[in-house]
Every structure is written in C-alpha cells, then in structure tokens.
C-alpha atoms as a PDB file:
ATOM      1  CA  UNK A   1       0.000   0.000   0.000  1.00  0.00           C
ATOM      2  CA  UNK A   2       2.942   2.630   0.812  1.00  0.00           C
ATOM      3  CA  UNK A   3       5.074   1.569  -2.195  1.00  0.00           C
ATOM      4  CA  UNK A   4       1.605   2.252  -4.166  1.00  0.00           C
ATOM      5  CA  UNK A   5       1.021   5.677  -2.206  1.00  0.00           C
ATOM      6  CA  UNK A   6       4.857   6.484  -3.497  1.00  0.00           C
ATOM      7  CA  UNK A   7       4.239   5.307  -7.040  1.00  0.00           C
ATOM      8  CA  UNK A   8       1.200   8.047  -7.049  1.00  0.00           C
ATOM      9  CA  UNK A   9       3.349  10.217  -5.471  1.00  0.00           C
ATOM     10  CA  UNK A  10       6.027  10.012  -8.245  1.00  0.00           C
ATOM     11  CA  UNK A  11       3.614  10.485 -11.015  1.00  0.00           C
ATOM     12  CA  UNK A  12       1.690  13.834  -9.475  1.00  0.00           C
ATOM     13  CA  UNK A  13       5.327  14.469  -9.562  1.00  0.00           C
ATOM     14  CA  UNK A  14       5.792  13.701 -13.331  1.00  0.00           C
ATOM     15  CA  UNK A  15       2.526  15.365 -14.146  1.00  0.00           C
ATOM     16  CA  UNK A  16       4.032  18.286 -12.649  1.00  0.00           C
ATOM     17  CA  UNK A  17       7.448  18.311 -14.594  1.00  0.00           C
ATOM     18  CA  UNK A  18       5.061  17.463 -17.603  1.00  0.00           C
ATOM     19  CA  UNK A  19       4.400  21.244 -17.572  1.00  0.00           C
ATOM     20  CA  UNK A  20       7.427  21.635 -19.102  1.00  0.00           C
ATOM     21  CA  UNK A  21       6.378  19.513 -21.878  1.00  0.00           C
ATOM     22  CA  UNK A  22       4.008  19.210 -24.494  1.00  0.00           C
ATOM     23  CA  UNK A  23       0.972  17.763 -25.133  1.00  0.00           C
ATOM     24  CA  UNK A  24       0.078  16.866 -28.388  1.00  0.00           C
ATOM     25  CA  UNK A  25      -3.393  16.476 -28.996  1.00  0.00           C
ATOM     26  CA  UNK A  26      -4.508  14.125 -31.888  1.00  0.00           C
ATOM     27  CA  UNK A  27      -7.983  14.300 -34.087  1.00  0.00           C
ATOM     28  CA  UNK A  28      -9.513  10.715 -33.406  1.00  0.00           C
ATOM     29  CA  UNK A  29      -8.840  10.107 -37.194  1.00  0.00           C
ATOM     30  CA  UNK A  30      -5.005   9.697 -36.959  1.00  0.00           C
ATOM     31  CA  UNK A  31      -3.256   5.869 -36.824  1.00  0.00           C
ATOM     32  CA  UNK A  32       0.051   6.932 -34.715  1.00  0.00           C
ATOM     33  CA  UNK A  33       2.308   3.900 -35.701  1.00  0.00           C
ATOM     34  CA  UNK A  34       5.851   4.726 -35.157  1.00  0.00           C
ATOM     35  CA  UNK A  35       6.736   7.802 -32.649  1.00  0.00           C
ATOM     36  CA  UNK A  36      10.681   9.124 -32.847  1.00  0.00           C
ATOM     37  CA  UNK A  37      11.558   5.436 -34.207  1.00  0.00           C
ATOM     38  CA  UNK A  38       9.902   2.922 -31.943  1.00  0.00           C
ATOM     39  CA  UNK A  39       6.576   1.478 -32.911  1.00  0.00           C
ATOM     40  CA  UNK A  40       3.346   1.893 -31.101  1.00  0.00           C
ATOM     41  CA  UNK A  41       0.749  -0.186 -30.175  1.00  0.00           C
ATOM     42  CA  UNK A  42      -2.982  -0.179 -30.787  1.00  0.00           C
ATOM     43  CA  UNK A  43      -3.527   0.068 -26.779  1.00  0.00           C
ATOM     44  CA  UNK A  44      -1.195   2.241 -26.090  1.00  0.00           C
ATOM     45  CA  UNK A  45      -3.395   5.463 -27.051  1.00  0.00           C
ATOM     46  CA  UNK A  46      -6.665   3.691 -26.957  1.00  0.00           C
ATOM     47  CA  UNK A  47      -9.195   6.238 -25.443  1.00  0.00           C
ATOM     48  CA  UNK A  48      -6.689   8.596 -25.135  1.00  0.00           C
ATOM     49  CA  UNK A  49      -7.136  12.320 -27.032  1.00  0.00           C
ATOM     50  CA  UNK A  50      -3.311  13.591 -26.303  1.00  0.00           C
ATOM     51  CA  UNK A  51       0.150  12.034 -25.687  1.00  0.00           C
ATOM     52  CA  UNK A  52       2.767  14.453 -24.204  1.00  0.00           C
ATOM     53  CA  UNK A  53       6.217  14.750 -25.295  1.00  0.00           C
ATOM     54  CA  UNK A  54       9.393  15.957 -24.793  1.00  0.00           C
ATOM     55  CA  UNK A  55      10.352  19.302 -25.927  1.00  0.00           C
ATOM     56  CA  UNK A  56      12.694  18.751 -28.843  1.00  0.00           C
ATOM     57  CA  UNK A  57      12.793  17.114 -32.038  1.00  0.00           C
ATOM     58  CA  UNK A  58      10.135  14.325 -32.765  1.00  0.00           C
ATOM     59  CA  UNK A  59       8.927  12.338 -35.533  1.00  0.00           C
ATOM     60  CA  UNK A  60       5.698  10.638 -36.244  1.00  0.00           C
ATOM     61  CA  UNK A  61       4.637   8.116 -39.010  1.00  0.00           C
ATOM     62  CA  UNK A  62       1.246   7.829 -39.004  1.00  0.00           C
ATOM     63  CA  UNK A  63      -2.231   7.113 -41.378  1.00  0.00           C
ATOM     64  CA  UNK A  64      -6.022   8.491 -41.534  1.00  0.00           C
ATOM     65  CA  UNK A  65      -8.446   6.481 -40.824  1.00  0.00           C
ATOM     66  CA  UNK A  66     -12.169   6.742 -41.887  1.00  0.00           C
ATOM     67  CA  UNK A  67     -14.259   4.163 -41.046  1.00  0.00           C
ATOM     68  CA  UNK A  68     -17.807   5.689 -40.381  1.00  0.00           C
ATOM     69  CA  UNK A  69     -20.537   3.614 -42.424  1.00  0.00           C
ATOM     70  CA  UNK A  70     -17.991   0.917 -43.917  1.00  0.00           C
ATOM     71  CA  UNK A  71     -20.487  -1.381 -43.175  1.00  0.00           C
ATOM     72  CA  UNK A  72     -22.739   0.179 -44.981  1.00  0.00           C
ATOM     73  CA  UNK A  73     -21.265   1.648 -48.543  1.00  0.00           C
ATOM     74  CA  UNK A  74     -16.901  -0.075 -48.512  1.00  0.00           C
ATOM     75  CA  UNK A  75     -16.250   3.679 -50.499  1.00  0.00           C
ATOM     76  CA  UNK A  76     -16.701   5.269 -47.669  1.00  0.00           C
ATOM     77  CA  UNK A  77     -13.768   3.486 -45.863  1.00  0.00           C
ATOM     78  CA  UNK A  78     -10.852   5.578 -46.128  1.00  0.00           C
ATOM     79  CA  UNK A  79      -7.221   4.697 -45.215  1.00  0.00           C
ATOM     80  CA  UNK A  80      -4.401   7.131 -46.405  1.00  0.00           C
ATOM     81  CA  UNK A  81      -0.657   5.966 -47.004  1.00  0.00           C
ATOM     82  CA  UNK A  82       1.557   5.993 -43.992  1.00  0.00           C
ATOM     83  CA  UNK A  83       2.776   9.835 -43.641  1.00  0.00           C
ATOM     84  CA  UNK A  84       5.795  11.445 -42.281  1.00  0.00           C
ATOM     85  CA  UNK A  85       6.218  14.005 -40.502  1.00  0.00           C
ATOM     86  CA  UNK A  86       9.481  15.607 -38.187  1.00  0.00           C
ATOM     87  CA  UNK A  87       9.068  18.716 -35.901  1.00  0.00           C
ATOM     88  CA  UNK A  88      11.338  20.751 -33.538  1.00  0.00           C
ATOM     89  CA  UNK A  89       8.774  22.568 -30.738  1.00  0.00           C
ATOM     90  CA  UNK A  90       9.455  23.915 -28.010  1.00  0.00           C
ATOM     91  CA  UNK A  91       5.857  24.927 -27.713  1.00  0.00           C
ATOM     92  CA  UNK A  92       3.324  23.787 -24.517  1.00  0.00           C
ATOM     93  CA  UNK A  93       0.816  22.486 -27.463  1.00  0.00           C
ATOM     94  CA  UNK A  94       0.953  20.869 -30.458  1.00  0.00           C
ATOM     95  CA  UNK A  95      -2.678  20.001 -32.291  1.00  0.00           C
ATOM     96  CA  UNK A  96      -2.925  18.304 -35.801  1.00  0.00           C
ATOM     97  CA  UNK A  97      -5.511  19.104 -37.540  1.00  0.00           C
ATOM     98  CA  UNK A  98      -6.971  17.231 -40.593  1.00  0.00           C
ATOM     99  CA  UNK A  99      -8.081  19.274 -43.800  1.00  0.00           C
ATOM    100  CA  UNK A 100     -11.624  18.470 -44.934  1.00  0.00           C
ATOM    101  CA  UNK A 101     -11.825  14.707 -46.067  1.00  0.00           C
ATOM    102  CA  UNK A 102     -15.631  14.581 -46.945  1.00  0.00           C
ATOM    103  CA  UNK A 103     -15.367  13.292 -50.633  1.00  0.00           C
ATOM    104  CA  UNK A 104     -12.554  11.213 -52.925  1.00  0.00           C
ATOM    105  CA  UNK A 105     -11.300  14.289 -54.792  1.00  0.00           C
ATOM    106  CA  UNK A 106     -10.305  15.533 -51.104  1.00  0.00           C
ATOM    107  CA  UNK A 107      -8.652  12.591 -50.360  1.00  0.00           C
ATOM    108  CA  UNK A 108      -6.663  12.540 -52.875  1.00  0.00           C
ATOM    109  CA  UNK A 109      -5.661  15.754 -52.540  1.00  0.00           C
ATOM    110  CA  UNK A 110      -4.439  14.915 -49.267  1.00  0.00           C
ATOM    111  CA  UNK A 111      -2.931  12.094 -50.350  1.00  0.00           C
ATOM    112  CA  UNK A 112      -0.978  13.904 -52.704  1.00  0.00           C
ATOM    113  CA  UNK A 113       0.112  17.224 -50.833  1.00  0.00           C
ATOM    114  CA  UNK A 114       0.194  16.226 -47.001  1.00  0.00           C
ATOM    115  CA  UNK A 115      -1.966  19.336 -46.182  1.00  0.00           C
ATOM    116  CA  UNK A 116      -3.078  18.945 -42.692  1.00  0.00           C
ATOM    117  CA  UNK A 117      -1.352  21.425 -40.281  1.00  0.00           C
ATOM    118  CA  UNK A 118       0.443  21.664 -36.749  1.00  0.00           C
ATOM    119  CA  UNK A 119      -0.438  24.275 -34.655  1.00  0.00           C
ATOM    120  CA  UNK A 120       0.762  25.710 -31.401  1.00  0.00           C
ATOM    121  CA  UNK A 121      -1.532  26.642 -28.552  1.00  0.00           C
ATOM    122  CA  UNK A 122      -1.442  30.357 -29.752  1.00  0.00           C
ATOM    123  CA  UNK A 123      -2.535  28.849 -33.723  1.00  0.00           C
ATOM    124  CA  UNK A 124       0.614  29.419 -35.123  1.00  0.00           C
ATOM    125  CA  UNK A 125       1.663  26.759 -37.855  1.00  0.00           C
ATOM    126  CA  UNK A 126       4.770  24.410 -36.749  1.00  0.00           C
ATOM    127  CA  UNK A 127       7.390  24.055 -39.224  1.00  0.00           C
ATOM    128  CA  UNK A 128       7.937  20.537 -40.270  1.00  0.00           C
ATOM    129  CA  UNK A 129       8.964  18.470 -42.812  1.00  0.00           C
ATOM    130  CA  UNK A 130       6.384  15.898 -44.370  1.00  0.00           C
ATOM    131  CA  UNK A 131       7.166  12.528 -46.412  1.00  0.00           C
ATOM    132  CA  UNK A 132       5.260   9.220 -47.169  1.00  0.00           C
ATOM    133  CA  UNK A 133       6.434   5.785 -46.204  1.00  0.00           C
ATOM    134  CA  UNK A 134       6.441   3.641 -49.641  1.00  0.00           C
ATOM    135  CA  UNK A 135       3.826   0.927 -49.533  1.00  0.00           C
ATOM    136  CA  UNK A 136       6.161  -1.929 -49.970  1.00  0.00           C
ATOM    137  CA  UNK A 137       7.410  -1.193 -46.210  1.00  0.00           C
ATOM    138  CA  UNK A 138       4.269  -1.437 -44.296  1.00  0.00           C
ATOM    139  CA  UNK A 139       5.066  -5.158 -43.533  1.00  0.00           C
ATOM    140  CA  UNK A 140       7.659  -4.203 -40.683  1.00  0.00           C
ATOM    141  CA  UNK A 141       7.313  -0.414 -40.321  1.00  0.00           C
ATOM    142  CA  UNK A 142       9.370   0.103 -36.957  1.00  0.00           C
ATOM    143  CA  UNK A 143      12.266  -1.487 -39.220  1.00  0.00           C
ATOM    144  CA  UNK A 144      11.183   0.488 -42.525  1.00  0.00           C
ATOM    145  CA  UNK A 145      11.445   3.935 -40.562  1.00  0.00           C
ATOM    146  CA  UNK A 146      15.091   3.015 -39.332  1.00  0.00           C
ATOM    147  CA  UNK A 147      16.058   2.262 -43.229  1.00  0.00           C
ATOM    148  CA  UNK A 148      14.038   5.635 -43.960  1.00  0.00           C
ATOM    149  CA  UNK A 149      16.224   7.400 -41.398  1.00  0.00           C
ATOM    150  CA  UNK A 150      19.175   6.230 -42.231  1.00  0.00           C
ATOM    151  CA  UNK A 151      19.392   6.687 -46.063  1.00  0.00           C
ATOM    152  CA  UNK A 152      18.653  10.573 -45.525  1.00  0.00           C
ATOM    153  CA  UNK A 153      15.372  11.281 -46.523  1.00  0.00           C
ATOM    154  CA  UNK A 154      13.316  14.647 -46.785  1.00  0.00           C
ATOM    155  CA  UNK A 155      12.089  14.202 -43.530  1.00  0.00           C
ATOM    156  CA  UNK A 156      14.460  11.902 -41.825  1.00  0.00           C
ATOM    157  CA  UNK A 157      16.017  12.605 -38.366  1.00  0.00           C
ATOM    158  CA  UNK A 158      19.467  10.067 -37.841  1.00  0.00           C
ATOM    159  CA  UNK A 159      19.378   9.345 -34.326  1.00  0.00           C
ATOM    160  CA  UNK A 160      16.035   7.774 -34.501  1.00  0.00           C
ATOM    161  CA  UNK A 161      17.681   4.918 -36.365  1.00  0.00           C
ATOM    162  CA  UNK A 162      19.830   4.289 -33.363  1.00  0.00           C
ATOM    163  CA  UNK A 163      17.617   3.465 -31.172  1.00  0.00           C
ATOM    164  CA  UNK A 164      18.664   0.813 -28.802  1.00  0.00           C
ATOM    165  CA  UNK A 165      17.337  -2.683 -29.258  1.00  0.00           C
ATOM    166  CA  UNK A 166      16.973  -2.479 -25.146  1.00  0.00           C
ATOM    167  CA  UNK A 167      14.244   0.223 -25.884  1.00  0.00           C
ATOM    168  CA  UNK A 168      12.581  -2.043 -28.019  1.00  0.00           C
ATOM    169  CA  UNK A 169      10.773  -3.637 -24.456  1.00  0.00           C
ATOM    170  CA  UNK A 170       8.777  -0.615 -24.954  1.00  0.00           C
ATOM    171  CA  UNK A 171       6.340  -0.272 -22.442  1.00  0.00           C
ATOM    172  CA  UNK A 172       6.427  -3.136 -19.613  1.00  0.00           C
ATOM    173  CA  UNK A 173       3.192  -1.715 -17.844  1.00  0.00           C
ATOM    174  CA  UNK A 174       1.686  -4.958 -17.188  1.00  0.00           C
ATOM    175  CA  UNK A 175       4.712  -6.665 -15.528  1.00  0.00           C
ATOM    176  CA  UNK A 176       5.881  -4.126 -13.644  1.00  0.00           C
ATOM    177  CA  UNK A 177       2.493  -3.150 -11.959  1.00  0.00           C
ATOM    178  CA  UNK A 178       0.885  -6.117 -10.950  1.00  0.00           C
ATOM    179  CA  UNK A 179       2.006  -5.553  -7.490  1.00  0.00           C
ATOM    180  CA  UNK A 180      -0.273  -2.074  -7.448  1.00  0.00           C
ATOM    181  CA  UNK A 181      -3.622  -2.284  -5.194  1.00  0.00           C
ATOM    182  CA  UNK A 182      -6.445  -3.381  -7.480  1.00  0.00           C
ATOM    183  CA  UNK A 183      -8.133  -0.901  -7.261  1.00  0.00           C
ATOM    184  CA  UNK A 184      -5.337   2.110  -7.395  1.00  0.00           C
ATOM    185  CA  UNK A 185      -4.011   0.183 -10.489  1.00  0.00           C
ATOM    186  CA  UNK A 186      -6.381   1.023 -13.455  1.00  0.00           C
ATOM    187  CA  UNK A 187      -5.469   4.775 -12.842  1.00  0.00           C
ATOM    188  CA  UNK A 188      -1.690   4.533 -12.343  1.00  0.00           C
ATOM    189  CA  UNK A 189      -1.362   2.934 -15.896  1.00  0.00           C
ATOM    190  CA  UNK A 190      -3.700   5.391 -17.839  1.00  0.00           C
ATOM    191  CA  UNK A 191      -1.916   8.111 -16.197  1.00  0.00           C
ATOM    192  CA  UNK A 192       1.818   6.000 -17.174  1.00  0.00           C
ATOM    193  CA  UNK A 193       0.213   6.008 -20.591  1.00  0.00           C
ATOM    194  CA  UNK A 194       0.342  10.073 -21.073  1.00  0.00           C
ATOM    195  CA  UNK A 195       3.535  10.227 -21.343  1.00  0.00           C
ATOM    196  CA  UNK A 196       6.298   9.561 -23.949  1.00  0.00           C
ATOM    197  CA  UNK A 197       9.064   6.931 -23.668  1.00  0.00           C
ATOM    198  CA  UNK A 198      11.509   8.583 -21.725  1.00  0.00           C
ATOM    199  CA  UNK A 199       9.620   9.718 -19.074  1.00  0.00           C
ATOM    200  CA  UNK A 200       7.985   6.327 -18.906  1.00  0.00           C
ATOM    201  CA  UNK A 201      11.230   4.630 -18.403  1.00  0.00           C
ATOM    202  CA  UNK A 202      12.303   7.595 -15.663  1.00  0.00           C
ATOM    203  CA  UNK A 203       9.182   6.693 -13.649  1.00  0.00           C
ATOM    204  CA  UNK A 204      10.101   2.487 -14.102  1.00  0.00           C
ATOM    205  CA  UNK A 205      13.238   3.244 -12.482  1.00  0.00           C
ATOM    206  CA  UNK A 206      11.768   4.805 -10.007  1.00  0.00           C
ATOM    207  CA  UNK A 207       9.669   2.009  -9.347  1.00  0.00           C
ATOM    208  CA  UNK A 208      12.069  -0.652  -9.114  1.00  0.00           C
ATOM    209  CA  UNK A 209      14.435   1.672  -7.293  1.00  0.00           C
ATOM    210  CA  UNK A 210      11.040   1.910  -4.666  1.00  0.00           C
ATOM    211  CA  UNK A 211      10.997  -1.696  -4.468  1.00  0.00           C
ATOM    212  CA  UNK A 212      14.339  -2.877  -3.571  1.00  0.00           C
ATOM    213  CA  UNK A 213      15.270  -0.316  -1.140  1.00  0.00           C
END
C-alpha cells in the first residue's frame, strides 16, 4: 500500500514536470504507428485524445483512418498511405488538424500534398517536414522507418535509427504493476500512458528503485 502511495506520489510528480512539456493532442482520425523510431501499439493510445512529449525534435509516421458507415457503402472506408512528418517545438501544445476529407477528390488531394497542419496553442503553424512511407514497407514499419532514417530522406532525423534494441521492451506496464492495489491500479497505468518513452522509463526506475530499497 505505501510503495503504491509512493508510485502516485512520483507520477503527481511527473505530471508536474510534464508542464514543461508538451501535449500533443490528436484528431480521433489519426493511426500513430511509429513515434521518434519505436513502434506503437494499438492500446497504447486507446481512449486517449493527447500524448505528451518531450520538448525537442520528434517524428511521427502515421495514417487516416475513416471508417464511419464501412459497413454500410466499402467507399466510404478511407485509409491514407503511412505519412511522415518531423518537428522541432518547443511549444506547450501541439494540435494536428486534418483538412476536410468529406469526398474522394479531397482525399486525394491529401494524399498527394500532405496538407493537414500543426499548430501551437497560440494557432501558429509548426514548421515541419512531411514525407510518405512507400507501400512496400508497411510489412515491418518500426524497421522500414530506421532504413528511412538512415538513407537521408526529406524528412528523416538520424538518431532515430539508433535506437537501442533495449528500448525495443517498450512499455512493460503490465509486468511491472501487478504488485499495485487493485483498485489504485487502473489509474496509475492510464496516467503512465500520457507520457512519452523517456519519461515512462524515468518513472520504471523509479519504481524498481522503490521496491528494492
């Protein structure tokens, strides 16, 4: 019960520091699949309207999804290609928004230009620089991004195709909170969810710090 009081503790704590950061708020339309070269799973953001970051450079490969009335009329169902995009903020808010994709000529429009937008808090556009994943590397796209950033693309970024293979036991939430209170436990992970890798792995270290002293 005290080492779960402490693990609450830490994160009010991180939530704190995580004014420092920013949030990036995502339209419910967006796929994130790869996030500053590690991929992301389907859980990890389900439910979840904002992720926050680092300050600093990120990068994002992501898709639209439309799926409203598939059932009913299969044109309806939209799925872009994978996009690109890379960012420097130092900003407290970063939202993406999605230009109008009502009809197919807008689609492909967006398919072919990349026109949606990041904004800061105060609406000022984000500079970034925008690219498409080729369809022949959606198979493995965690490894396709660390090809894509190493050969030098438009919107590459190096050192997010050095990622350590030790980071690639992304986000241990189940194993390393089954210890937490029922009951306390269902809010300590959504809350470890919010936030980006390395604060996640600041706060695990923590933890097991916690537990063996």
């Amino acid at each position: 019960m005290k080492l779960s009081l402490a693990v609450m503790g830490l994160i009010v704590l991180l939530v704190s520091a995580a004014c420092q950061a920013i949030t990036l708020k995502l339209d419910p339309q967006i796929d994130l699949l790869v996030l500053d070269g590690r991929k992301i799973s389907g859980s990890l953001l389900k439910g979840a309207d904002s992720l926050e970051l680092e300050r600093g450079q990120h990068q994002f490969l992501f898709r639209v999804e439309q799926l409203r009335d598939a059932h009913k009329d299969a044109s309806l169902r939209y799925q872009s290609a994978p996009m690109i995009v890379t960012f420097n903020a130092q900003v407290k808010t970063i939202i993406f928004r999605l230009p109008a994709l009502e009809n197919r000529r807008e689609r492909l429009h967006f398919d072919r230009t990349l026109n949606f937008q990041l904004v800061d808090e105060r609406g000022q556009e984000i500079a970034s620089k925008r690219d498409r994943l080729p369809a022949s590397a959606e198979s493995d796209m965690e490894k396709a991004m660390i090809l894509y950033n190493r050969n030098g693309q438009i919107a590459s970024v190096p050192h997010f195709a050095t990622v350590s293979d030790g980071a690639a036991t992304a986000f241990p939430v189940e194993a390393e909170f089954v210890w937490i209170d029922e009951a306390q436990s269902p809010t300590i992970k959504r809350w470890f969810h919010r936030f980006d890798q390395a604060t996640r792995q600041q706060l695990l270290s923590l933890v097991k710090l916690l537990r063996t002293s």
